[in-house]
N, C-alpha and C. Protein backbone atom coordinates (compact mmCIF):
# COMPACT_ATOMS: atom_id res chain seq x y z
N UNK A 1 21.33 -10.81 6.22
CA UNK A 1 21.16 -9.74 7.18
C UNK A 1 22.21 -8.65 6.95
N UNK A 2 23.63 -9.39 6.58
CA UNK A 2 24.38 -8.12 6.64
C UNK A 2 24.35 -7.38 5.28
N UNK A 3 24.03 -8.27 4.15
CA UNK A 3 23.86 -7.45 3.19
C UNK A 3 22.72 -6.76 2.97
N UNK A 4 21.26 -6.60 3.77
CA UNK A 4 20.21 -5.97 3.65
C UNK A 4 20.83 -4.58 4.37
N UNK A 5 21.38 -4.63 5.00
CA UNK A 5 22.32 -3.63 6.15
C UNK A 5 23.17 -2.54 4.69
N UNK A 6 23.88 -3.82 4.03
CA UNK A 6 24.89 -3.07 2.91
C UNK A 6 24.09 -2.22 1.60
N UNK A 7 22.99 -2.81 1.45
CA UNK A 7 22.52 -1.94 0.46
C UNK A 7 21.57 -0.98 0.74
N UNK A 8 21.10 -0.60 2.29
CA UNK A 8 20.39 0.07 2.95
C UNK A 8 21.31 1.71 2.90
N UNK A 9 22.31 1.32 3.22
CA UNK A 9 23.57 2.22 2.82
C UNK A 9 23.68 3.38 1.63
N UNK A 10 22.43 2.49 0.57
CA UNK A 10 23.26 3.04 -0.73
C UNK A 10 21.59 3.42 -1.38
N UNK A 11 20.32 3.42 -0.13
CA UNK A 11 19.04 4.33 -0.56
C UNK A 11 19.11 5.46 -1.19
N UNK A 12 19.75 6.30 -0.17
CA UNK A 12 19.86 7.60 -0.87
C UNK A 12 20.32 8.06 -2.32
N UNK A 13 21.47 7.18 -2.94
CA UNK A 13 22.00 7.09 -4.34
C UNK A 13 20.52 6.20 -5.25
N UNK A 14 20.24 5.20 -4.43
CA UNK A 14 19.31 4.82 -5.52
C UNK A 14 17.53 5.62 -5.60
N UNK A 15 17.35 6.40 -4.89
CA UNK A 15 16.51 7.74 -4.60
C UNK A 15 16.65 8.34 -5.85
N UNK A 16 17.83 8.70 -5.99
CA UNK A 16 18.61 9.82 -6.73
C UNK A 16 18.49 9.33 -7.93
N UNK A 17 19.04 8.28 -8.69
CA UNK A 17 19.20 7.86 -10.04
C UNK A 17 17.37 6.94 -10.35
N UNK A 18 16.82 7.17 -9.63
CA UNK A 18 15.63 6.97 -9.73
C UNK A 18 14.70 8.25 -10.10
N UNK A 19 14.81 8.73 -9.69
CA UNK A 19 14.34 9.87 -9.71
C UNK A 19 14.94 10.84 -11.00
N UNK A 20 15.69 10.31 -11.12
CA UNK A 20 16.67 11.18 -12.64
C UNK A 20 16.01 10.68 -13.50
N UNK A 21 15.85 9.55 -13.43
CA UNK A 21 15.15 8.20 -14.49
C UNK A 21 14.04 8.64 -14.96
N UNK A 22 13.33 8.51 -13.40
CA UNK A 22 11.67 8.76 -13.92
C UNK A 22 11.49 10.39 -14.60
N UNK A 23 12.09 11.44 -13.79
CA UNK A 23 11.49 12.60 -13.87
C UNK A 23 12.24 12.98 -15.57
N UNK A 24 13.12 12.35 -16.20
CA UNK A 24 14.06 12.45 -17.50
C UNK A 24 12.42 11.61 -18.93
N UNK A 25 12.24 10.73 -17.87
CA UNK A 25 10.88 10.01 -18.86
C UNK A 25 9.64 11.29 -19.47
N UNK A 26 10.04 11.41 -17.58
CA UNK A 26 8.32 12.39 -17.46
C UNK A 26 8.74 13.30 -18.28
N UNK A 27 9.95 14.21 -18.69
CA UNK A 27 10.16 15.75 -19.35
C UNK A 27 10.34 15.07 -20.63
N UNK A 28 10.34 13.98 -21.45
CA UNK A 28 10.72 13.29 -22.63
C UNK A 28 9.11 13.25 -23.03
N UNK A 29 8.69 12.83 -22.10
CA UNK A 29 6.45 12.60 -22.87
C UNK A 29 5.87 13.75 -22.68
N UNK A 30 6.32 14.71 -21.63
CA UNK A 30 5.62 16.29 -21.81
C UNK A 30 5.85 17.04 -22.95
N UNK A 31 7.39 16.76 -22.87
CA UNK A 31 7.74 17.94 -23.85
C UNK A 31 6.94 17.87 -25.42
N UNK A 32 6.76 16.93 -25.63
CA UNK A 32 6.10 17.27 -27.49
C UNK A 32 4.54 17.62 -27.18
N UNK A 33 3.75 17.47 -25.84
CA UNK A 33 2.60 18.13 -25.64
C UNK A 33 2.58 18.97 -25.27
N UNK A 34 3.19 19.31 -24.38
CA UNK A 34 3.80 21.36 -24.41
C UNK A 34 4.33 21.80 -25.23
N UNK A 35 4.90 21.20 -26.71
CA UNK A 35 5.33 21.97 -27.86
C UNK A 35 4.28 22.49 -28.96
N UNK A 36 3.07 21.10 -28.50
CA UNK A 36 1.94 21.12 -29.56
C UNK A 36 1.05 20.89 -28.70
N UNK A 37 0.52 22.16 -27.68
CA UNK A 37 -0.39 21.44 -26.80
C UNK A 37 -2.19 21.41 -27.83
N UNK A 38 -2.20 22.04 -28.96
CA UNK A 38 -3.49 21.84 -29.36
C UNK A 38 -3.56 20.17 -29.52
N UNK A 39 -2.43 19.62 -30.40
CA UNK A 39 -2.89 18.44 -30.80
C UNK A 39 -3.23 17.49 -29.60
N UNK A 40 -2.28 18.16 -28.47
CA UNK A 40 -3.11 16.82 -27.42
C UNK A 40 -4.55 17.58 -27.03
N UNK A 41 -4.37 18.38 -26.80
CA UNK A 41 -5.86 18.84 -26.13
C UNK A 41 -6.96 18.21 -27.70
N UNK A 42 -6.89 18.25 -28.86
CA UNK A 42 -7.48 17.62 -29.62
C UNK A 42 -8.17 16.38 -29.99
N UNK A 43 -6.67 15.20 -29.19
CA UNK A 43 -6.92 14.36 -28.92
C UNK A 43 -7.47 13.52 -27.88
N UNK A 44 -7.29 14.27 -26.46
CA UNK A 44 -7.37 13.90 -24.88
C UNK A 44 -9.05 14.82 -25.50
N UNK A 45 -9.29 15.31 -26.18
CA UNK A 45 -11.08 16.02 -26.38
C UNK A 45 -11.50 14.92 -26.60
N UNK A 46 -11.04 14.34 -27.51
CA UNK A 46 -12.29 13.45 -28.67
C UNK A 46 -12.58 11.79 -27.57
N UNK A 47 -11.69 12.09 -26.41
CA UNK A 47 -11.87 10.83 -25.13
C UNK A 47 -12.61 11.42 -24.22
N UNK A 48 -13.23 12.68 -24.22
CA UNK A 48 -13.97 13.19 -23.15
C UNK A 48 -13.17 13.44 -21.97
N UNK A 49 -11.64 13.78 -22.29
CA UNK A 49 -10.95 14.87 -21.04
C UNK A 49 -11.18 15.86 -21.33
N UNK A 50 -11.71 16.76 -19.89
CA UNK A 50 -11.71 17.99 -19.88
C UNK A 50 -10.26 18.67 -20.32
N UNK A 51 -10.39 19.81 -20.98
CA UNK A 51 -9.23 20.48 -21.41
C UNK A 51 -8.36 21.02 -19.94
N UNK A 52 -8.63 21.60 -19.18
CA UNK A 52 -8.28 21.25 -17.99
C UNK A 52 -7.63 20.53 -17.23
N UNK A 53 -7.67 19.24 -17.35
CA UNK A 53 -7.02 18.72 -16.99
C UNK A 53 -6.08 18.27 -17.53
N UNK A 54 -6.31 17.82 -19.20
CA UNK A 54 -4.54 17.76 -20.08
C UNK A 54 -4.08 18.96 -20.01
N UNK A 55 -4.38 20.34 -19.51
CA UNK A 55 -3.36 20.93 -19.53
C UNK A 55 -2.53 21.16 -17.74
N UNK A 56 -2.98 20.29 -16.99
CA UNK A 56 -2.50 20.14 -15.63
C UNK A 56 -1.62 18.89 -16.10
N UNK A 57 -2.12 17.85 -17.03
CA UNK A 57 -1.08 16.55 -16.64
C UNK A 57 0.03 17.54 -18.11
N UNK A 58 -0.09 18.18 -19.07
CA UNK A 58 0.97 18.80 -19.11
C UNK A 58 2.08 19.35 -18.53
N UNK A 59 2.04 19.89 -17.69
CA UNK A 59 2.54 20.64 -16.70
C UNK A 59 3.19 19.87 -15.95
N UNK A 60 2.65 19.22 -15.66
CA UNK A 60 2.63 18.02 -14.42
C UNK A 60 4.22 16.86 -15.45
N UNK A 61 3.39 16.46 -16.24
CA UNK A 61 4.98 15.58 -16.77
C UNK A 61 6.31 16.52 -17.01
N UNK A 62 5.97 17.48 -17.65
CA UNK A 62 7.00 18.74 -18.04
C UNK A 62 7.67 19.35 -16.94
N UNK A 63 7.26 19.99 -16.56
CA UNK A 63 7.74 20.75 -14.78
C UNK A 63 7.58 19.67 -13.62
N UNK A 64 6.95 18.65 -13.72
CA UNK A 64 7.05 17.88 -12.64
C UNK A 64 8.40 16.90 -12.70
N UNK A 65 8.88 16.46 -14.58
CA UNK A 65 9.87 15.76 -14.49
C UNK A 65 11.42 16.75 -14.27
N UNK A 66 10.78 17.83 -14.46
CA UNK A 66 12.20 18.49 -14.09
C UNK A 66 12.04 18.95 -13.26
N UNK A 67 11.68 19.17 -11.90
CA UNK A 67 11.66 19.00 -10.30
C UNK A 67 12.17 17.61 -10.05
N UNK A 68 11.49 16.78 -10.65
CA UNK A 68 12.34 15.54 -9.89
C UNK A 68 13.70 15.53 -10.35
N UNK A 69 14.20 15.72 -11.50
CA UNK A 69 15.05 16.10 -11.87
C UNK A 69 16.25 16.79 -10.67
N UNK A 70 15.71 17.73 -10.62
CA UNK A 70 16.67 18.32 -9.64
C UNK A 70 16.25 18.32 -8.30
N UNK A 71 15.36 17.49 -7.69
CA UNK A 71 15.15 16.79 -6.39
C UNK A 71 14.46 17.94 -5.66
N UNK A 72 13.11 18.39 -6.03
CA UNK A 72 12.54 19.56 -5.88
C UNK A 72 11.08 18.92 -5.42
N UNK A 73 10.62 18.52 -4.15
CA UNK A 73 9.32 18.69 -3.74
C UNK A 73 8.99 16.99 -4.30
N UNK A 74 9.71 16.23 -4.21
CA UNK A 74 9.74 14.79 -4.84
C UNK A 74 8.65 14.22 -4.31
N UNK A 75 8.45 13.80 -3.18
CA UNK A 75 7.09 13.09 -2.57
C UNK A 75 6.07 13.44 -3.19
N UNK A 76 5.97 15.33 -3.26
CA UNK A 76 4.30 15.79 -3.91
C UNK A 76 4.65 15.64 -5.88
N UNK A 77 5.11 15.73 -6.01
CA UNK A 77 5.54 15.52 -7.35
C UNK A 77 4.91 14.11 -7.45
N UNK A 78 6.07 13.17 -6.83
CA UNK A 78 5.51 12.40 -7.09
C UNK A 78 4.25 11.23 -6.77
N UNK A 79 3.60 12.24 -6.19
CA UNK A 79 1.88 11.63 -5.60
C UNK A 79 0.99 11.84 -6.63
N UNK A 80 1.58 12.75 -7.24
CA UNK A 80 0.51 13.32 -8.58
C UNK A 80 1.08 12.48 -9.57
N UNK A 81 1.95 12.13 -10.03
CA UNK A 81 2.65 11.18 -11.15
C UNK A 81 1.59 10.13 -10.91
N UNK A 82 1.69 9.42 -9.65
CA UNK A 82 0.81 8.28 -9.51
C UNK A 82 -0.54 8.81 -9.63
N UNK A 83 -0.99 9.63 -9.38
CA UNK A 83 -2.70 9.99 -9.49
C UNK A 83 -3.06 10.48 -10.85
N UNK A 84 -1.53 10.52 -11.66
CA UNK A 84 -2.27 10.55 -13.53
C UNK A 84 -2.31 9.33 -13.75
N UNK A 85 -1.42 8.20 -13.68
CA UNK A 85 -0.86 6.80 -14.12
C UNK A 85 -2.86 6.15 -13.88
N UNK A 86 -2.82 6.67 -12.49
CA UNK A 86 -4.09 6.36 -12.61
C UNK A 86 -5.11 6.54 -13.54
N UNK A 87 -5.62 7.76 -13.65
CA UNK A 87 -6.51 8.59 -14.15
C UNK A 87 -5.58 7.54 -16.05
N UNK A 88 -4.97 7.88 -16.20
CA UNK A 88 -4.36 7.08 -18.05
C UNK A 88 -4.66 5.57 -18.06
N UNK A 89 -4.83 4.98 -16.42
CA UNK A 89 -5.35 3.49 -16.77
C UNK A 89 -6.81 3.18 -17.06
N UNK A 90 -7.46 4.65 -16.06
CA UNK A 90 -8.99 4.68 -16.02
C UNK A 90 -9.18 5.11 -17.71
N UNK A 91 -8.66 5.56 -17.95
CA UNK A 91 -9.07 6.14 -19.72
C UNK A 91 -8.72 5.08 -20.47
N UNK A 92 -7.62 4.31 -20.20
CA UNK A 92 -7.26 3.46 -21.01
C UNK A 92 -8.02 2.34 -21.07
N UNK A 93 -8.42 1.99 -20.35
CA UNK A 93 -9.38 1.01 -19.79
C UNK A 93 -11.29 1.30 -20.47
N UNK A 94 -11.52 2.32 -19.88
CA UNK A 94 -12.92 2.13 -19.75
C UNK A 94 -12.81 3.07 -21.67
N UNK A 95 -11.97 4.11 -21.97
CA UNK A 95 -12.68 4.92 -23.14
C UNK A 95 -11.67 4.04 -24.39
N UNK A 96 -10.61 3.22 -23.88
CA UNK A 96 -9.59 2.79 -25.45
C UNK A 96 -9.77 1.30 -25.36
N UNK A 97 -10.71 0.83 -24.42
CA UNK A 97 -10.79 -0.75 -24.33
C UNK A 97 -9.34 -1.24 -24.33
N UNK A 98 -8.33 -0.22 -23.93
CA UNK A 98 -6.56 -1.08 -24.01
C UNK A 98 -6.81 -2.33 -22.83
N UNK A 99 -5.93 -3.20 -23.57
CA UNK A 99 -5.65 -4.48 -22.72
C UNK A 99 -4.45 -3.77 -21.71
N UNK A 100 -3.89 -5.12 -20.55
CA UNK A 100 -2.65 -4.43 -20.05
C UNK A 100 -1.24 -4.75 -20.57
N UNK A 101 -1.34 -5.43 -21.57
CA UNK A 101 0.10 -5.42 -21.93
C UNK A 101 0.23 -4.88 -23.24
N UNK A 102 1.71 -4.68 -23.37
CA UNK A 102 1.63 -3.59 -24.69
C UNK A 102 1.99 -4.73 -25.70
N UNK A 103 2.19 -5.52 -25.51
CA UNK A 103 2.63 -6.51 -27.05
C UNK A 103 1.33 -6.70 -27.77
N UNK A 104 -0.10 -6.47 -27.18
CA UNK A 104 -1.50 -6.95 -27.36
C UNK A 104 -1.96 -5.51 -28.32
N UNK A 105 -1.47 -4.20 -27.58
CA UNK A 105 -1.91 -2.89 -28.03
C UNK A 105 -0.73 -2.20 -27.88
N UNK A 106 -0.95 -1.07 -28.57
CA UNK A 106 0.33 0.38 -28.21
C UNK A 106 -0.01 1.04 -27.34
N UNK A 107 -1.30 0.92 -26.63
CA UNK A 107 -2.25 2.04 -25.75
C UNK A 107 -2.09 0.71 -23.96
N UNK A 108 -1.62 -0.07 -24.34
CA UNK A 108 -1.69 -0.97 -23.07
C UNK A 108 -1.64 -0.23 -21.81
N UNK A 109 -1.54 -0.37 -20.56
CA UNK A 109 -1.34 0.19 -19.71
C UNK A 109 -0.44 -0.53 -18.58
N UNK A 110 0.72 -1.43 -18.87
CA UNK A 110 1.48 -1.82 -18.24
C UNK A 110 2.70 -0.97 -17.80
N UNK A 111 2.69 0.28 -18.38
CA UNK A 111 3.92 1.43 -18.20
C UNK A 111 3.17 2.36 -17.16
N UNK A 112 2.23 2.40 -17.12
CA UNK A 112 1.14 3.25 -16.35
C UNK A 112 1.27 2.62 -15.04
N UNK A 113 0.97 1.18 -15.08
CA UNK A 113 1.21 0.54 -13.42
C UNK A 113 2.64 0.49 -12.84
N UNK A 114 3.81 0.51 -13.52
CA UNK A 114 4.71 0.15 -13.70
C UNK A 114 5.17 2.49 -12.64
N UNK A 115 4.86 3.24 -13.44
CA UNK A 115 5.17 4.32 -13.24
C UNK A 115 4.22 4.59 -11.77
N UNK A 116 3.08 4.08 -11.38
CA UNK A 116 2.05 4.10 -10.13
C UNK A 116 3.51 4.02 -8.97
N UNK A 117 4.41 2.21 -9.64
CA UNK A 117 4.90 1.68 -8.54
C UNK A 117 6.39 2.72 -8.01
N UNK A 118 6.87 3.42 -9.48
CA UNK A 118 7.76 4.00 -8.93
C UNK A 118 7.47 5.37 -7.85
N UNK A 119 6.31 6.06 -8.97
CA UNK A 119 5.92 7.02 -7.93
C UNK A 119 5.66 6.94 -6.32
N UNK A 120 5.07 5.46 -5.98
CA UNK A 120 5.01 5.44 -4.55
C UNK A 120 6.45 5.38 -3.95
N UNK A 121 7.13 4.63 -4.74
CA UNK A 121 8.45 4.46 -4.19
C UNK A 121 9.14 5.36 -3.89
N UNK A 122 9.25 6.65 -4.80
CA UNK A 122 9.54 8.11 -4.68
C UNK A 122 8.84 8.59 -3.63
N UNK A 123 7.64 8.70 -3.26
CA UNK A 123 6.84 9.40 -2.30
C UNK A 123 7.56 8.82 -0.80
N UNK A 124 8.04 7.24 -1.00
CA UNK A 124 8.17 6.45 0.24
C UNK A 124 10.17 6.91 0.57
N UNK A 125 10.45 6.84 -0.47
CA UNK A 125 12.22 7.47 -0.31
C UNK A 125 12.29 8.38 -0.28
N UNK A 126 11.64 9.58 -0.95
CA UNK A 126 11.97 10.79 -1.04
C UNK A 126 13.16 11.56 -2.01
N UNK A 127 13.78 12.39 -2.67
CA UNK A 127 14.85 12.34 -3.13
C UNK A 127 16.10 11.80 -3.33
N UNK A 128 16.34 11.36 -1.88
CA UNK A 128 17.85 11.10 -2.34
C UNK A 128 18.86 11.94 -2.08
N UNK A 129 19.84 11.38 -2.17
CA UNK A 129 21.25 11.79 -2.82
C UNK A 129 21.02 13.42 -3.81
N UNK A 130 21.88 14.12 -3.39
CA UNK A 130 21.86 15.51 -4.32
C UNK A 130 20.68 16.22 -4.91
N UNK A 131 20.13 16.64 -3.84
CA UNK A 131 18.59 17.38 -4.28
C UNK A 131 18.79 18.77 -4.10
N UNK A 132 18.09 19.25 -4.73
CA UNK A 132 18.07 20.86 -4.68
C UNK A 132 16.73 21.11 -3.04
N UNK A 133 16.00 20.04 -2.82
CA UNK A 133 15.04 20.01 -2.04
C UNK A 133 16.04 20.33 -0.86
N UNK A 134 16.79 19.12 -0.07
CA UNK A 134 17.98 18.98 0.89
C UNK A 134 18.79 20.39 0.73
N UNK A 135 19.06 21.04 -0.04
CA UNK A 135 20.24 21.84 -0.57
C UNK A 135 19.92 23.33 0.38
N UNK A 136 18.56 23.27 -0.19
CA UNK A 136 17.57 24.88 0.33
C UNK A 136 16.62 24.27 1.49
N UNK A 137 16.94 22.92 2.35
CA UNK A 137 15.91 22.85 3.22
C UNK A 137 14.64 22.46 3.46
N UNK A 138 14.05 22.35 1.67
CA UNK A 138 12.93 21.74 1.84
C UNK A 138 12.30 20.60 2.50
């Protein structure tokens, strides 16, 4: 009891380095499809995504991981993180036949459920510790 008390204490820091984590992932997998967005739109084509929408989950990993980054609109940020994770299991699943673990395939989708769980967790904590959100009021 008293230690559920002691680490209740220390949400806001783990908000924060969570959120550094994920949104540092998310700007690490955008960035080479916003450098070369033909080749993904090339590839997300030949699976029957609308172009449209890889260029929203562009955006979305790229500018969405650097908002979380600097603790910018974190909940909606990260509601949409979870509503691609989705949408990459539904593709992964029904158009790449991926299994869910990656030792089986490289296309698995165990990082996809895995990123669902943080995003809710983000939506459910909120930033954290040192946000630019808190800073200006958001």
């Amino acid at each position: 009891m008293v230690f559920d008390f002691f680490l209740v204490l220390y949400t806001p820091y783990l908000a924060f380095f969570l959120r550094v984590v994920v949104g540092a992932n998310l700007v690490m997998h955008g960035y080479p499809k916003l450098k070369n967005p033909q080749a993904t739109l090339k590839w997300t084509g030949s699976l029957g995504v609308p172009a449209a929408a890889t260029v929203v989950v562009i955006v979305l990993e790229f500018f969405g991981g650097i908002a979380l980054i600097l603790g910018l609109l974190v909940p909606v940020v990260a509601f949409f993180i979870a509503l691609e994770m989705i949408g990459n299991i539904a593709l992964k699943r029904t158009k790449m036949k991926a299994p869910y673990l990656i030792g089986q395939n490289a296309s698995a989708y165990e990082t996809d459920v895995a990123y669902i769980l943080l995003a809710v967790t983000l939506m459910v904590l909120g930033a954290g510790a040192f946000s630019l959100g808190a800073f200006l009021g958001l």
